[in-house]
C-alpha atoms as a PDB file:
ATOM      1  CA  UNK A   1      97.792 215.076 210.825  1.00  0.00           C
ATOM      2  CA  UNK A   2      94.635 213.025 210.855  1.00  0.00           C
ATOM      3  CA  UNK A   3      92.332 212.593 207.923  1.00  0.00           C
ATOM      4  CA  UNK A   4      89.390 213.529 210.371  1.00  0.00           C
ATOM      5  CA  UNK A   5      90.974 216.328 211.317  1.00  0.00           C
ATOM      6  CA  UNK A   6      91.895 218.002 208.059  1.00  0.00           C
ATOM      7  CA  UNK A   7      88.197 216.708 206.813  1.00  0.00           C
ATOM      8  CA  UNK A   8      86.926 219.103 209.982  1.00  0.00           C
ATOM      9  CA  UNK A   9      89.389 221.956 208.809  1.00  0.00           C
ATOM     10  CA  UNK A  10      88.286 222.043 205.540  1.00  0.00           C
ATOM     11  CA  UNK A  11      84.701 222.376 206.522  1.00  0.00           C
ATOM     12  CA  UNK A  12      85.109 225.154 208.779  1.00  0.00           C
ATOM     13  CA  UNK A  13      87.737 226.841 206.133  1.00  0.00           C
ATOM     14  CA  UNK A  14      84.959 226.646 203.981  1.00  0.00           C
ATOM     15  CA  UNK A  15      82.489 227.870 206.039  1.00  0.00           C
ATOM     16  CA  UNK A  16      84.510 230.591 207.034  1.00  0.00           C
ATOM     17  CA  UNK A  17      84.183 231.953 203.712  1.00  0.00           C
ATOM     18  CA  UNK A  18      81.043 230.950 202.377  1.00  0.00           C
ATOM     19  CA  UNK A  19      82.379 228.612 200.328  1.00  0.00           C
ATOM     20  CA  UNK A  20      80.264 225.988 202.023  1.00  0.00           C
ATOM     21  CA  UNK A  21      77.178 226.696 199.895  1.00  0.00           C
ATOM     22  CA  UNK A  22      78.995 225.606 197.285  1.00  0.00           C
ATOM     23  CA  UNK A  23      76.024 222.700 195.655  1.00  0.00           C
ATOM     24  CA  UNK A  24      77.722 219.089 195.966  1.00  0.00           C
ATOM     25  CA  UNK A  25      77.515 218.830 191.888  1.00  0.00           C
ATOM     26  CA  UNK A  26      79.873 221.939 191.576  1.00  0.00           C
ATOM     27  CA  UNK A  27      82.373 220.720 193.785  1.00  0.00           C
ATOM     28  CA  UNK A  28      82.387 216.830 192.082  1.00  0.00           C
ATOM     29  CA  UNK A  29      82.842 219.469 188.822  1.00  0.00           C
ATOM     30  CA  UNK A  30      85.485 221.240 190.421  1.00  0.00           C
ATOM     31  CA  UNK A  31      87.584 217.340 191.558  1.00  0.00           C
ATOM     32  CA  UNK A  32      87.265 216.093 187.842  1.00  0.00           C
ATOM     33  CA  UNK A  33      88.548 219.475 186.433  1.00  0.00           C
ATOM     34  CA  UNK A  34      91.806 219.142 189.138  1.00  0.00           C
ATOM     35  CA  UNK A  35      91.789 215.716 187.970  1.00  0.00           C
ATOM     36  CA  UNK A  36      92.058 216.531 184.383  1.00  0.00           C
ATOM     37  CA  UNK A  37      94.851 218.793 185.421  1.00  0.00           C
ATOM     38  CA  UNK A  38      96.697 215.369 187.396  1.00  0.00           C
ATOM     39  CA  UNK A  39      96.355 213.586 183.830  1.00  0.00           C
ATOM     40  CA  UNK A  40      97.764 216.179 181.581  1.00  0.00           C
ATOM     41  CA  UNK A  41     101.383 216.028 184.266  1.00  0.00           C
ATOM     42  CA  UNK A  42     101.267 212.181 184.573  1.00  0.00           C
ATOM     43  CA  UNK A  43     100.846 212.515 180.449  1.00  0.00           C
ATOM     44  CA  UNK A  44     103.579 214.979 180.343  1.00  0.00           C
ATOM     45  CA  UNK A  45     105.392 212.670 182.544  1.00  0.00           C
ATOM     46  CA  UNK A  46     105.356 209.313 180.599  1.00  0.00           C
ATOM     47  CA  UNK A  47     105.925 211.461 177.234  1.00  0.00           C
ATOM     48  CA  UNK A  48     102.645 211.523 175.725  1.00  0.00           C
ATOM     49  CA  UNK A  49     102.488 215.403 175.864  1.00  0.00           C
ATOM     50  CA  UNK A  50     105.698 217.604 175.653  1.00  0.00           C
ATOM     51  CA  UNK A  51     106.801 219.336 178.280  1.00  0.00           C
ATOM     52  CA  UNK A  52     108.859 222.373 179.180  1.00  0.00           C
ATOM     53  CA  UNK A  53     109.953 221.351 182.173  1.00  0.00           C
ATOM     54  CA  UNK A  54     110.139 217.659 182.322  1.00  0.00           C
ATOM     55  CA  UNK A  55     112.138 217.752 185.636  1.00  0.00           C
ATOM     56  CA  UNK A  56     109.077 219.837 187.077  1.00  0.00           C
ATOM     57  CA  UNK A  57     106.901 217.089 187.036  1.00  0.00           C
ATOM     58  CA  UNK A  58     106.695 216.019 190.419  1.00  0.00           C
ATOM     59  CA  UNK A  59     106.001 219.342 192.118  1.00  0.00           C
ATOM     60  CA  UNK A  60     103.138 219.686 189.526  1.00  0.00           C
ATOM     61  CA  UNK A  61     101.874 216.347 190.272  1.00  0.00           C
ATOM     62  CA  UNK A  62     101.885 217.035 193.980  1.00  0.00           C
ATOM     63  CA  UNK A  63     100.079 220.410 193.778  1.00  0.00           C
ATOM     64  CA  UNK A  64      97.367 218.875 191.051  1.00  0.00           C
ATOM     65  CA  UNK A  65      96.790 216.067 193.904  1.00  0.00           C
ATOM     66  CA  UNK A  66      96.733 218.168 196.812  1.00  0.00           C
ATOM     67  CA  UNK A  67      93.608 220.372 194.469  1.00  0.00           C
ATOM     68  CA  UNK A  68      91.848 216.635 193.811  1.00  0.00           C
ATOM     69  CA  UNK A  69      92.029 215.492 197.745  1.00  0.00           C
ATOM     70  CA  UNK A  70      90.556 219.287 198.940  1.00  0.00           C
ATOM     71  CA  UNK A  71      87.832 218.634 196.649  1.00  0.00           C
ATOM     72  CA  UNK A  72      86.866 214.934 197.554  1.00  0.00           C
ATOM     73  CA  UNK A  73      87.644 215.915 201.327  1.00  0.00           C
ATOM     74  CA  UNK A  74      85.158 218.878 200.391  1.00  0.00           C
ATOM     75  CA  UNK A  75      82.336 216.655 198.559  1.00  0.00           C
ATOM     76  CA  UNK A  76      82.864 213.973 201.594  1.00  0.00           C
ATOM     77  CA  UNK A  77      81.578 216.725 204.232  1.00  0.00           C
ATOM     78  CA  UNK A  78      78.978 218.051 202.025  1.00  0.00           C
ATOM     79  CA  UNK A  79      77.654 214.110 201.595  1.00  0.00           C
ATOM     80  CA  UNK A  80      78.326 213.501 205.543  1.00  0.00           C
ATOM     81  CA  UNK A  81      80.842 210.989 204.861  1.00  0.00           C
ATOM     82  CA  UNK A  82      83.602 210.784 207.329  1.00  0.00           C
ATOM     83  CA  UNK A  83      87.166 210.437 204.724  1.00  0.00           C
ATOM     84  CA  UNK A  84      88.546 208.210 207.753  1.00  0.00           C
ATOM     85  CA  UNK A  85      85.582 205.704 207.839  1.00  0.00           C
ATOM     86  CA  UNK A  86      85.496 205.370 204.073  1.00  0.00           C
ATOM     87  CA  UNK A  87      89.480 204.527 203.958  1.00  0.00           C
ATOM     88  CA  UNK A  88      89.014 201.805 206.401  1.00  0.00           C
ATOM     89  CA  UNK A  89      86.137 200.390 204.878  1.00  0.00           C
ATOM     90  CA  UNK A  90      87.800 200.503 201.476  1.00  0.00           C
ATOM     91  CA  UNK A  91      90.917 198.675 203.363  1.00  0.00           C
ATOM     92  CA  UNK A  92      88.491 195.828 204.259  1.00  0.00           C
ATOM     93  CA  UNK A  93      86.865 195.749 200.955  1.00  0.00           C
ATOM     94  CA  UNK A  94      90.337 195.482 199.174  1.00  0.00           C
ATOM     95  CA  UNK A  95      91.814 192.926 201.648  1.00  0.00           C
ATOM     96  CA  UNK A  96      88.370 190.652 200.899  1.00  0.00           C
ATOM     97  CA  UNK A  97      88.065 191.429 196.765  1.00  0.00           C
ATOM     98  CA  UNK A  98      91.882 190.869 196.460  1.00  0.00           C
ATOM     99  CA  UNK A  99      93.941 188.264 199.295  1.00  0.00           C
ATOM    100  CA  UNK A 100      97.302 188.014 199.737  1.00  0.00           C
ATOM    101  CA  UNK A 101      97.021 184.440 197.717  1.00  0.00           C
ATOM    102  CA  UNK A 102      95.952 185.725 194.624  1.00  0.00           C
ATOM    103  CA  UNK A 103      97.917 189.244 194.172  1.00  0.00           C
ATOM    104  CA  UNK A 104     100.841 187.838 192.117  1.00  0.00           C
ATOM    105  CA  UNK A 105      99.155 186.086 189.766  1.00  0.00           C
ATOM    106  CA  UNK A 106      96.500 188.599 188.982  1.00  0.00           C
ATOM    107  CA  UNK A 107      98.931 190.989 188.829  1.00  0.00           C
ATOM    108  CA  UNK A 108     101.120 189.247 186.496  1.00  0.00           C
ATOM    109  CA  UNK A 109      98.285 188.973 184.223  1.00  0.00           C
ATOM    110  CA  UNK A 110      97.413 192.894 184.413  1.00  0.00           C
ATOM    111  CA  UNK A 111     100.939 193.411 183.339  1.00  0.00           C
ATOM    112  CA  UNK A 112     101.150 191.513 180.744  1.00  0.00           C
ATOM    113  CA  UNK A 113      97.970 193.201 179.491  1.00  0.00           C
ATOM    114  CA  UNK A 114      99.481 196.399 179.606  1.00  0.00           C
ATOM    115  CA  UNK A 115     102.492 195.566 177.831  1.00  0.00           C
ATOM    116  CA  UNK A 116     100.172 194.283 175.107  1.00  0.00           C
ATOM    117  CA  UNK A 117      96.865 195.306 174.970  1.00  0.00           C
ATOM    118  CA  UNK A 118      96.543 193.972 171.616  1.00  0.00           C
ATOM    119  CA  UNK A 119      95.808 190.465 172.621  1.00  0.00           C
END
C-alpha cells in the first residue's frame, strides 16, 4: 500500500461518515490520547508498570500505533499535507542534520547518556 493512498482512504472513510468535520484541534487531542495509550504498553513493556499479560505486549503496541498513525494521517488531510511529501522531506532533513560520518559517535554519546543520566 502507498502512504498517499491510505492518506486518500482515510479522508473519504471519514467523509463517508461525517467524521470529517471533526475540528483539526480534536483530532491532534484524539493522536496524543492514542499516544498516551503507546506509552503506558512500551512502560508495561520495559517493566515500569505491571502487566497482566507481559507476552501481550506487542499486539498492544501494534494496535496503539496503528490508532496514533490514523490520527496523524487524519490531522495531515485536514492541514493539506500530503504524509508522502512530509516523509521524504523529513528523509532529506535527517540525511543533512545527521551524515553518515557523524552517526557513531553521536550515538555513542546518546548511549552513554542513557545509561547514566546522572552525569
Amino acid at each position: 500500500m502507498k502512504i498517499r493512498d491510505y492518506q486518500a482512504w482515510l479522508q473519504a472513510w471519514d467523509a463517508a461518515r461525517g467524521w470529517d468535520q471533526v475540528a483539526p484541534a480534536h483530532t491532534l487531542l484524539h493522536a496524543m490520547e492514542e499516544l498516551g495509550e503507546v506509552a503506558r504498553v512500551i512502560l508495561r513493556r520495559e517493566g515500569y508498570k505491571p502487566s497482566a499479560f507481559p507476552d501481550q505486549w506487542q499486539v498492544e503496541l501494534r494496535e496503539e500505533l496503528s490508532d496514533v498513525f490514523v490520527f496523524l494521517f487524519k490531522l495531515a488531510y485536514q492541514c493539506g499535507v500530503d504524509v508522502e511529501d512530509a516523509l521524504r522531506a523529513g528523509m532529506v532533513k535527517a540525511d543533512t542534520r545527521h551524515p553518515l560520518e557523524t552517526g557513531a559517535p553521536e550515538m555513542a554519546r546518546y548511549l552513554a547518556q542513557q545509561a547514566h543520566p546522572e552525569s
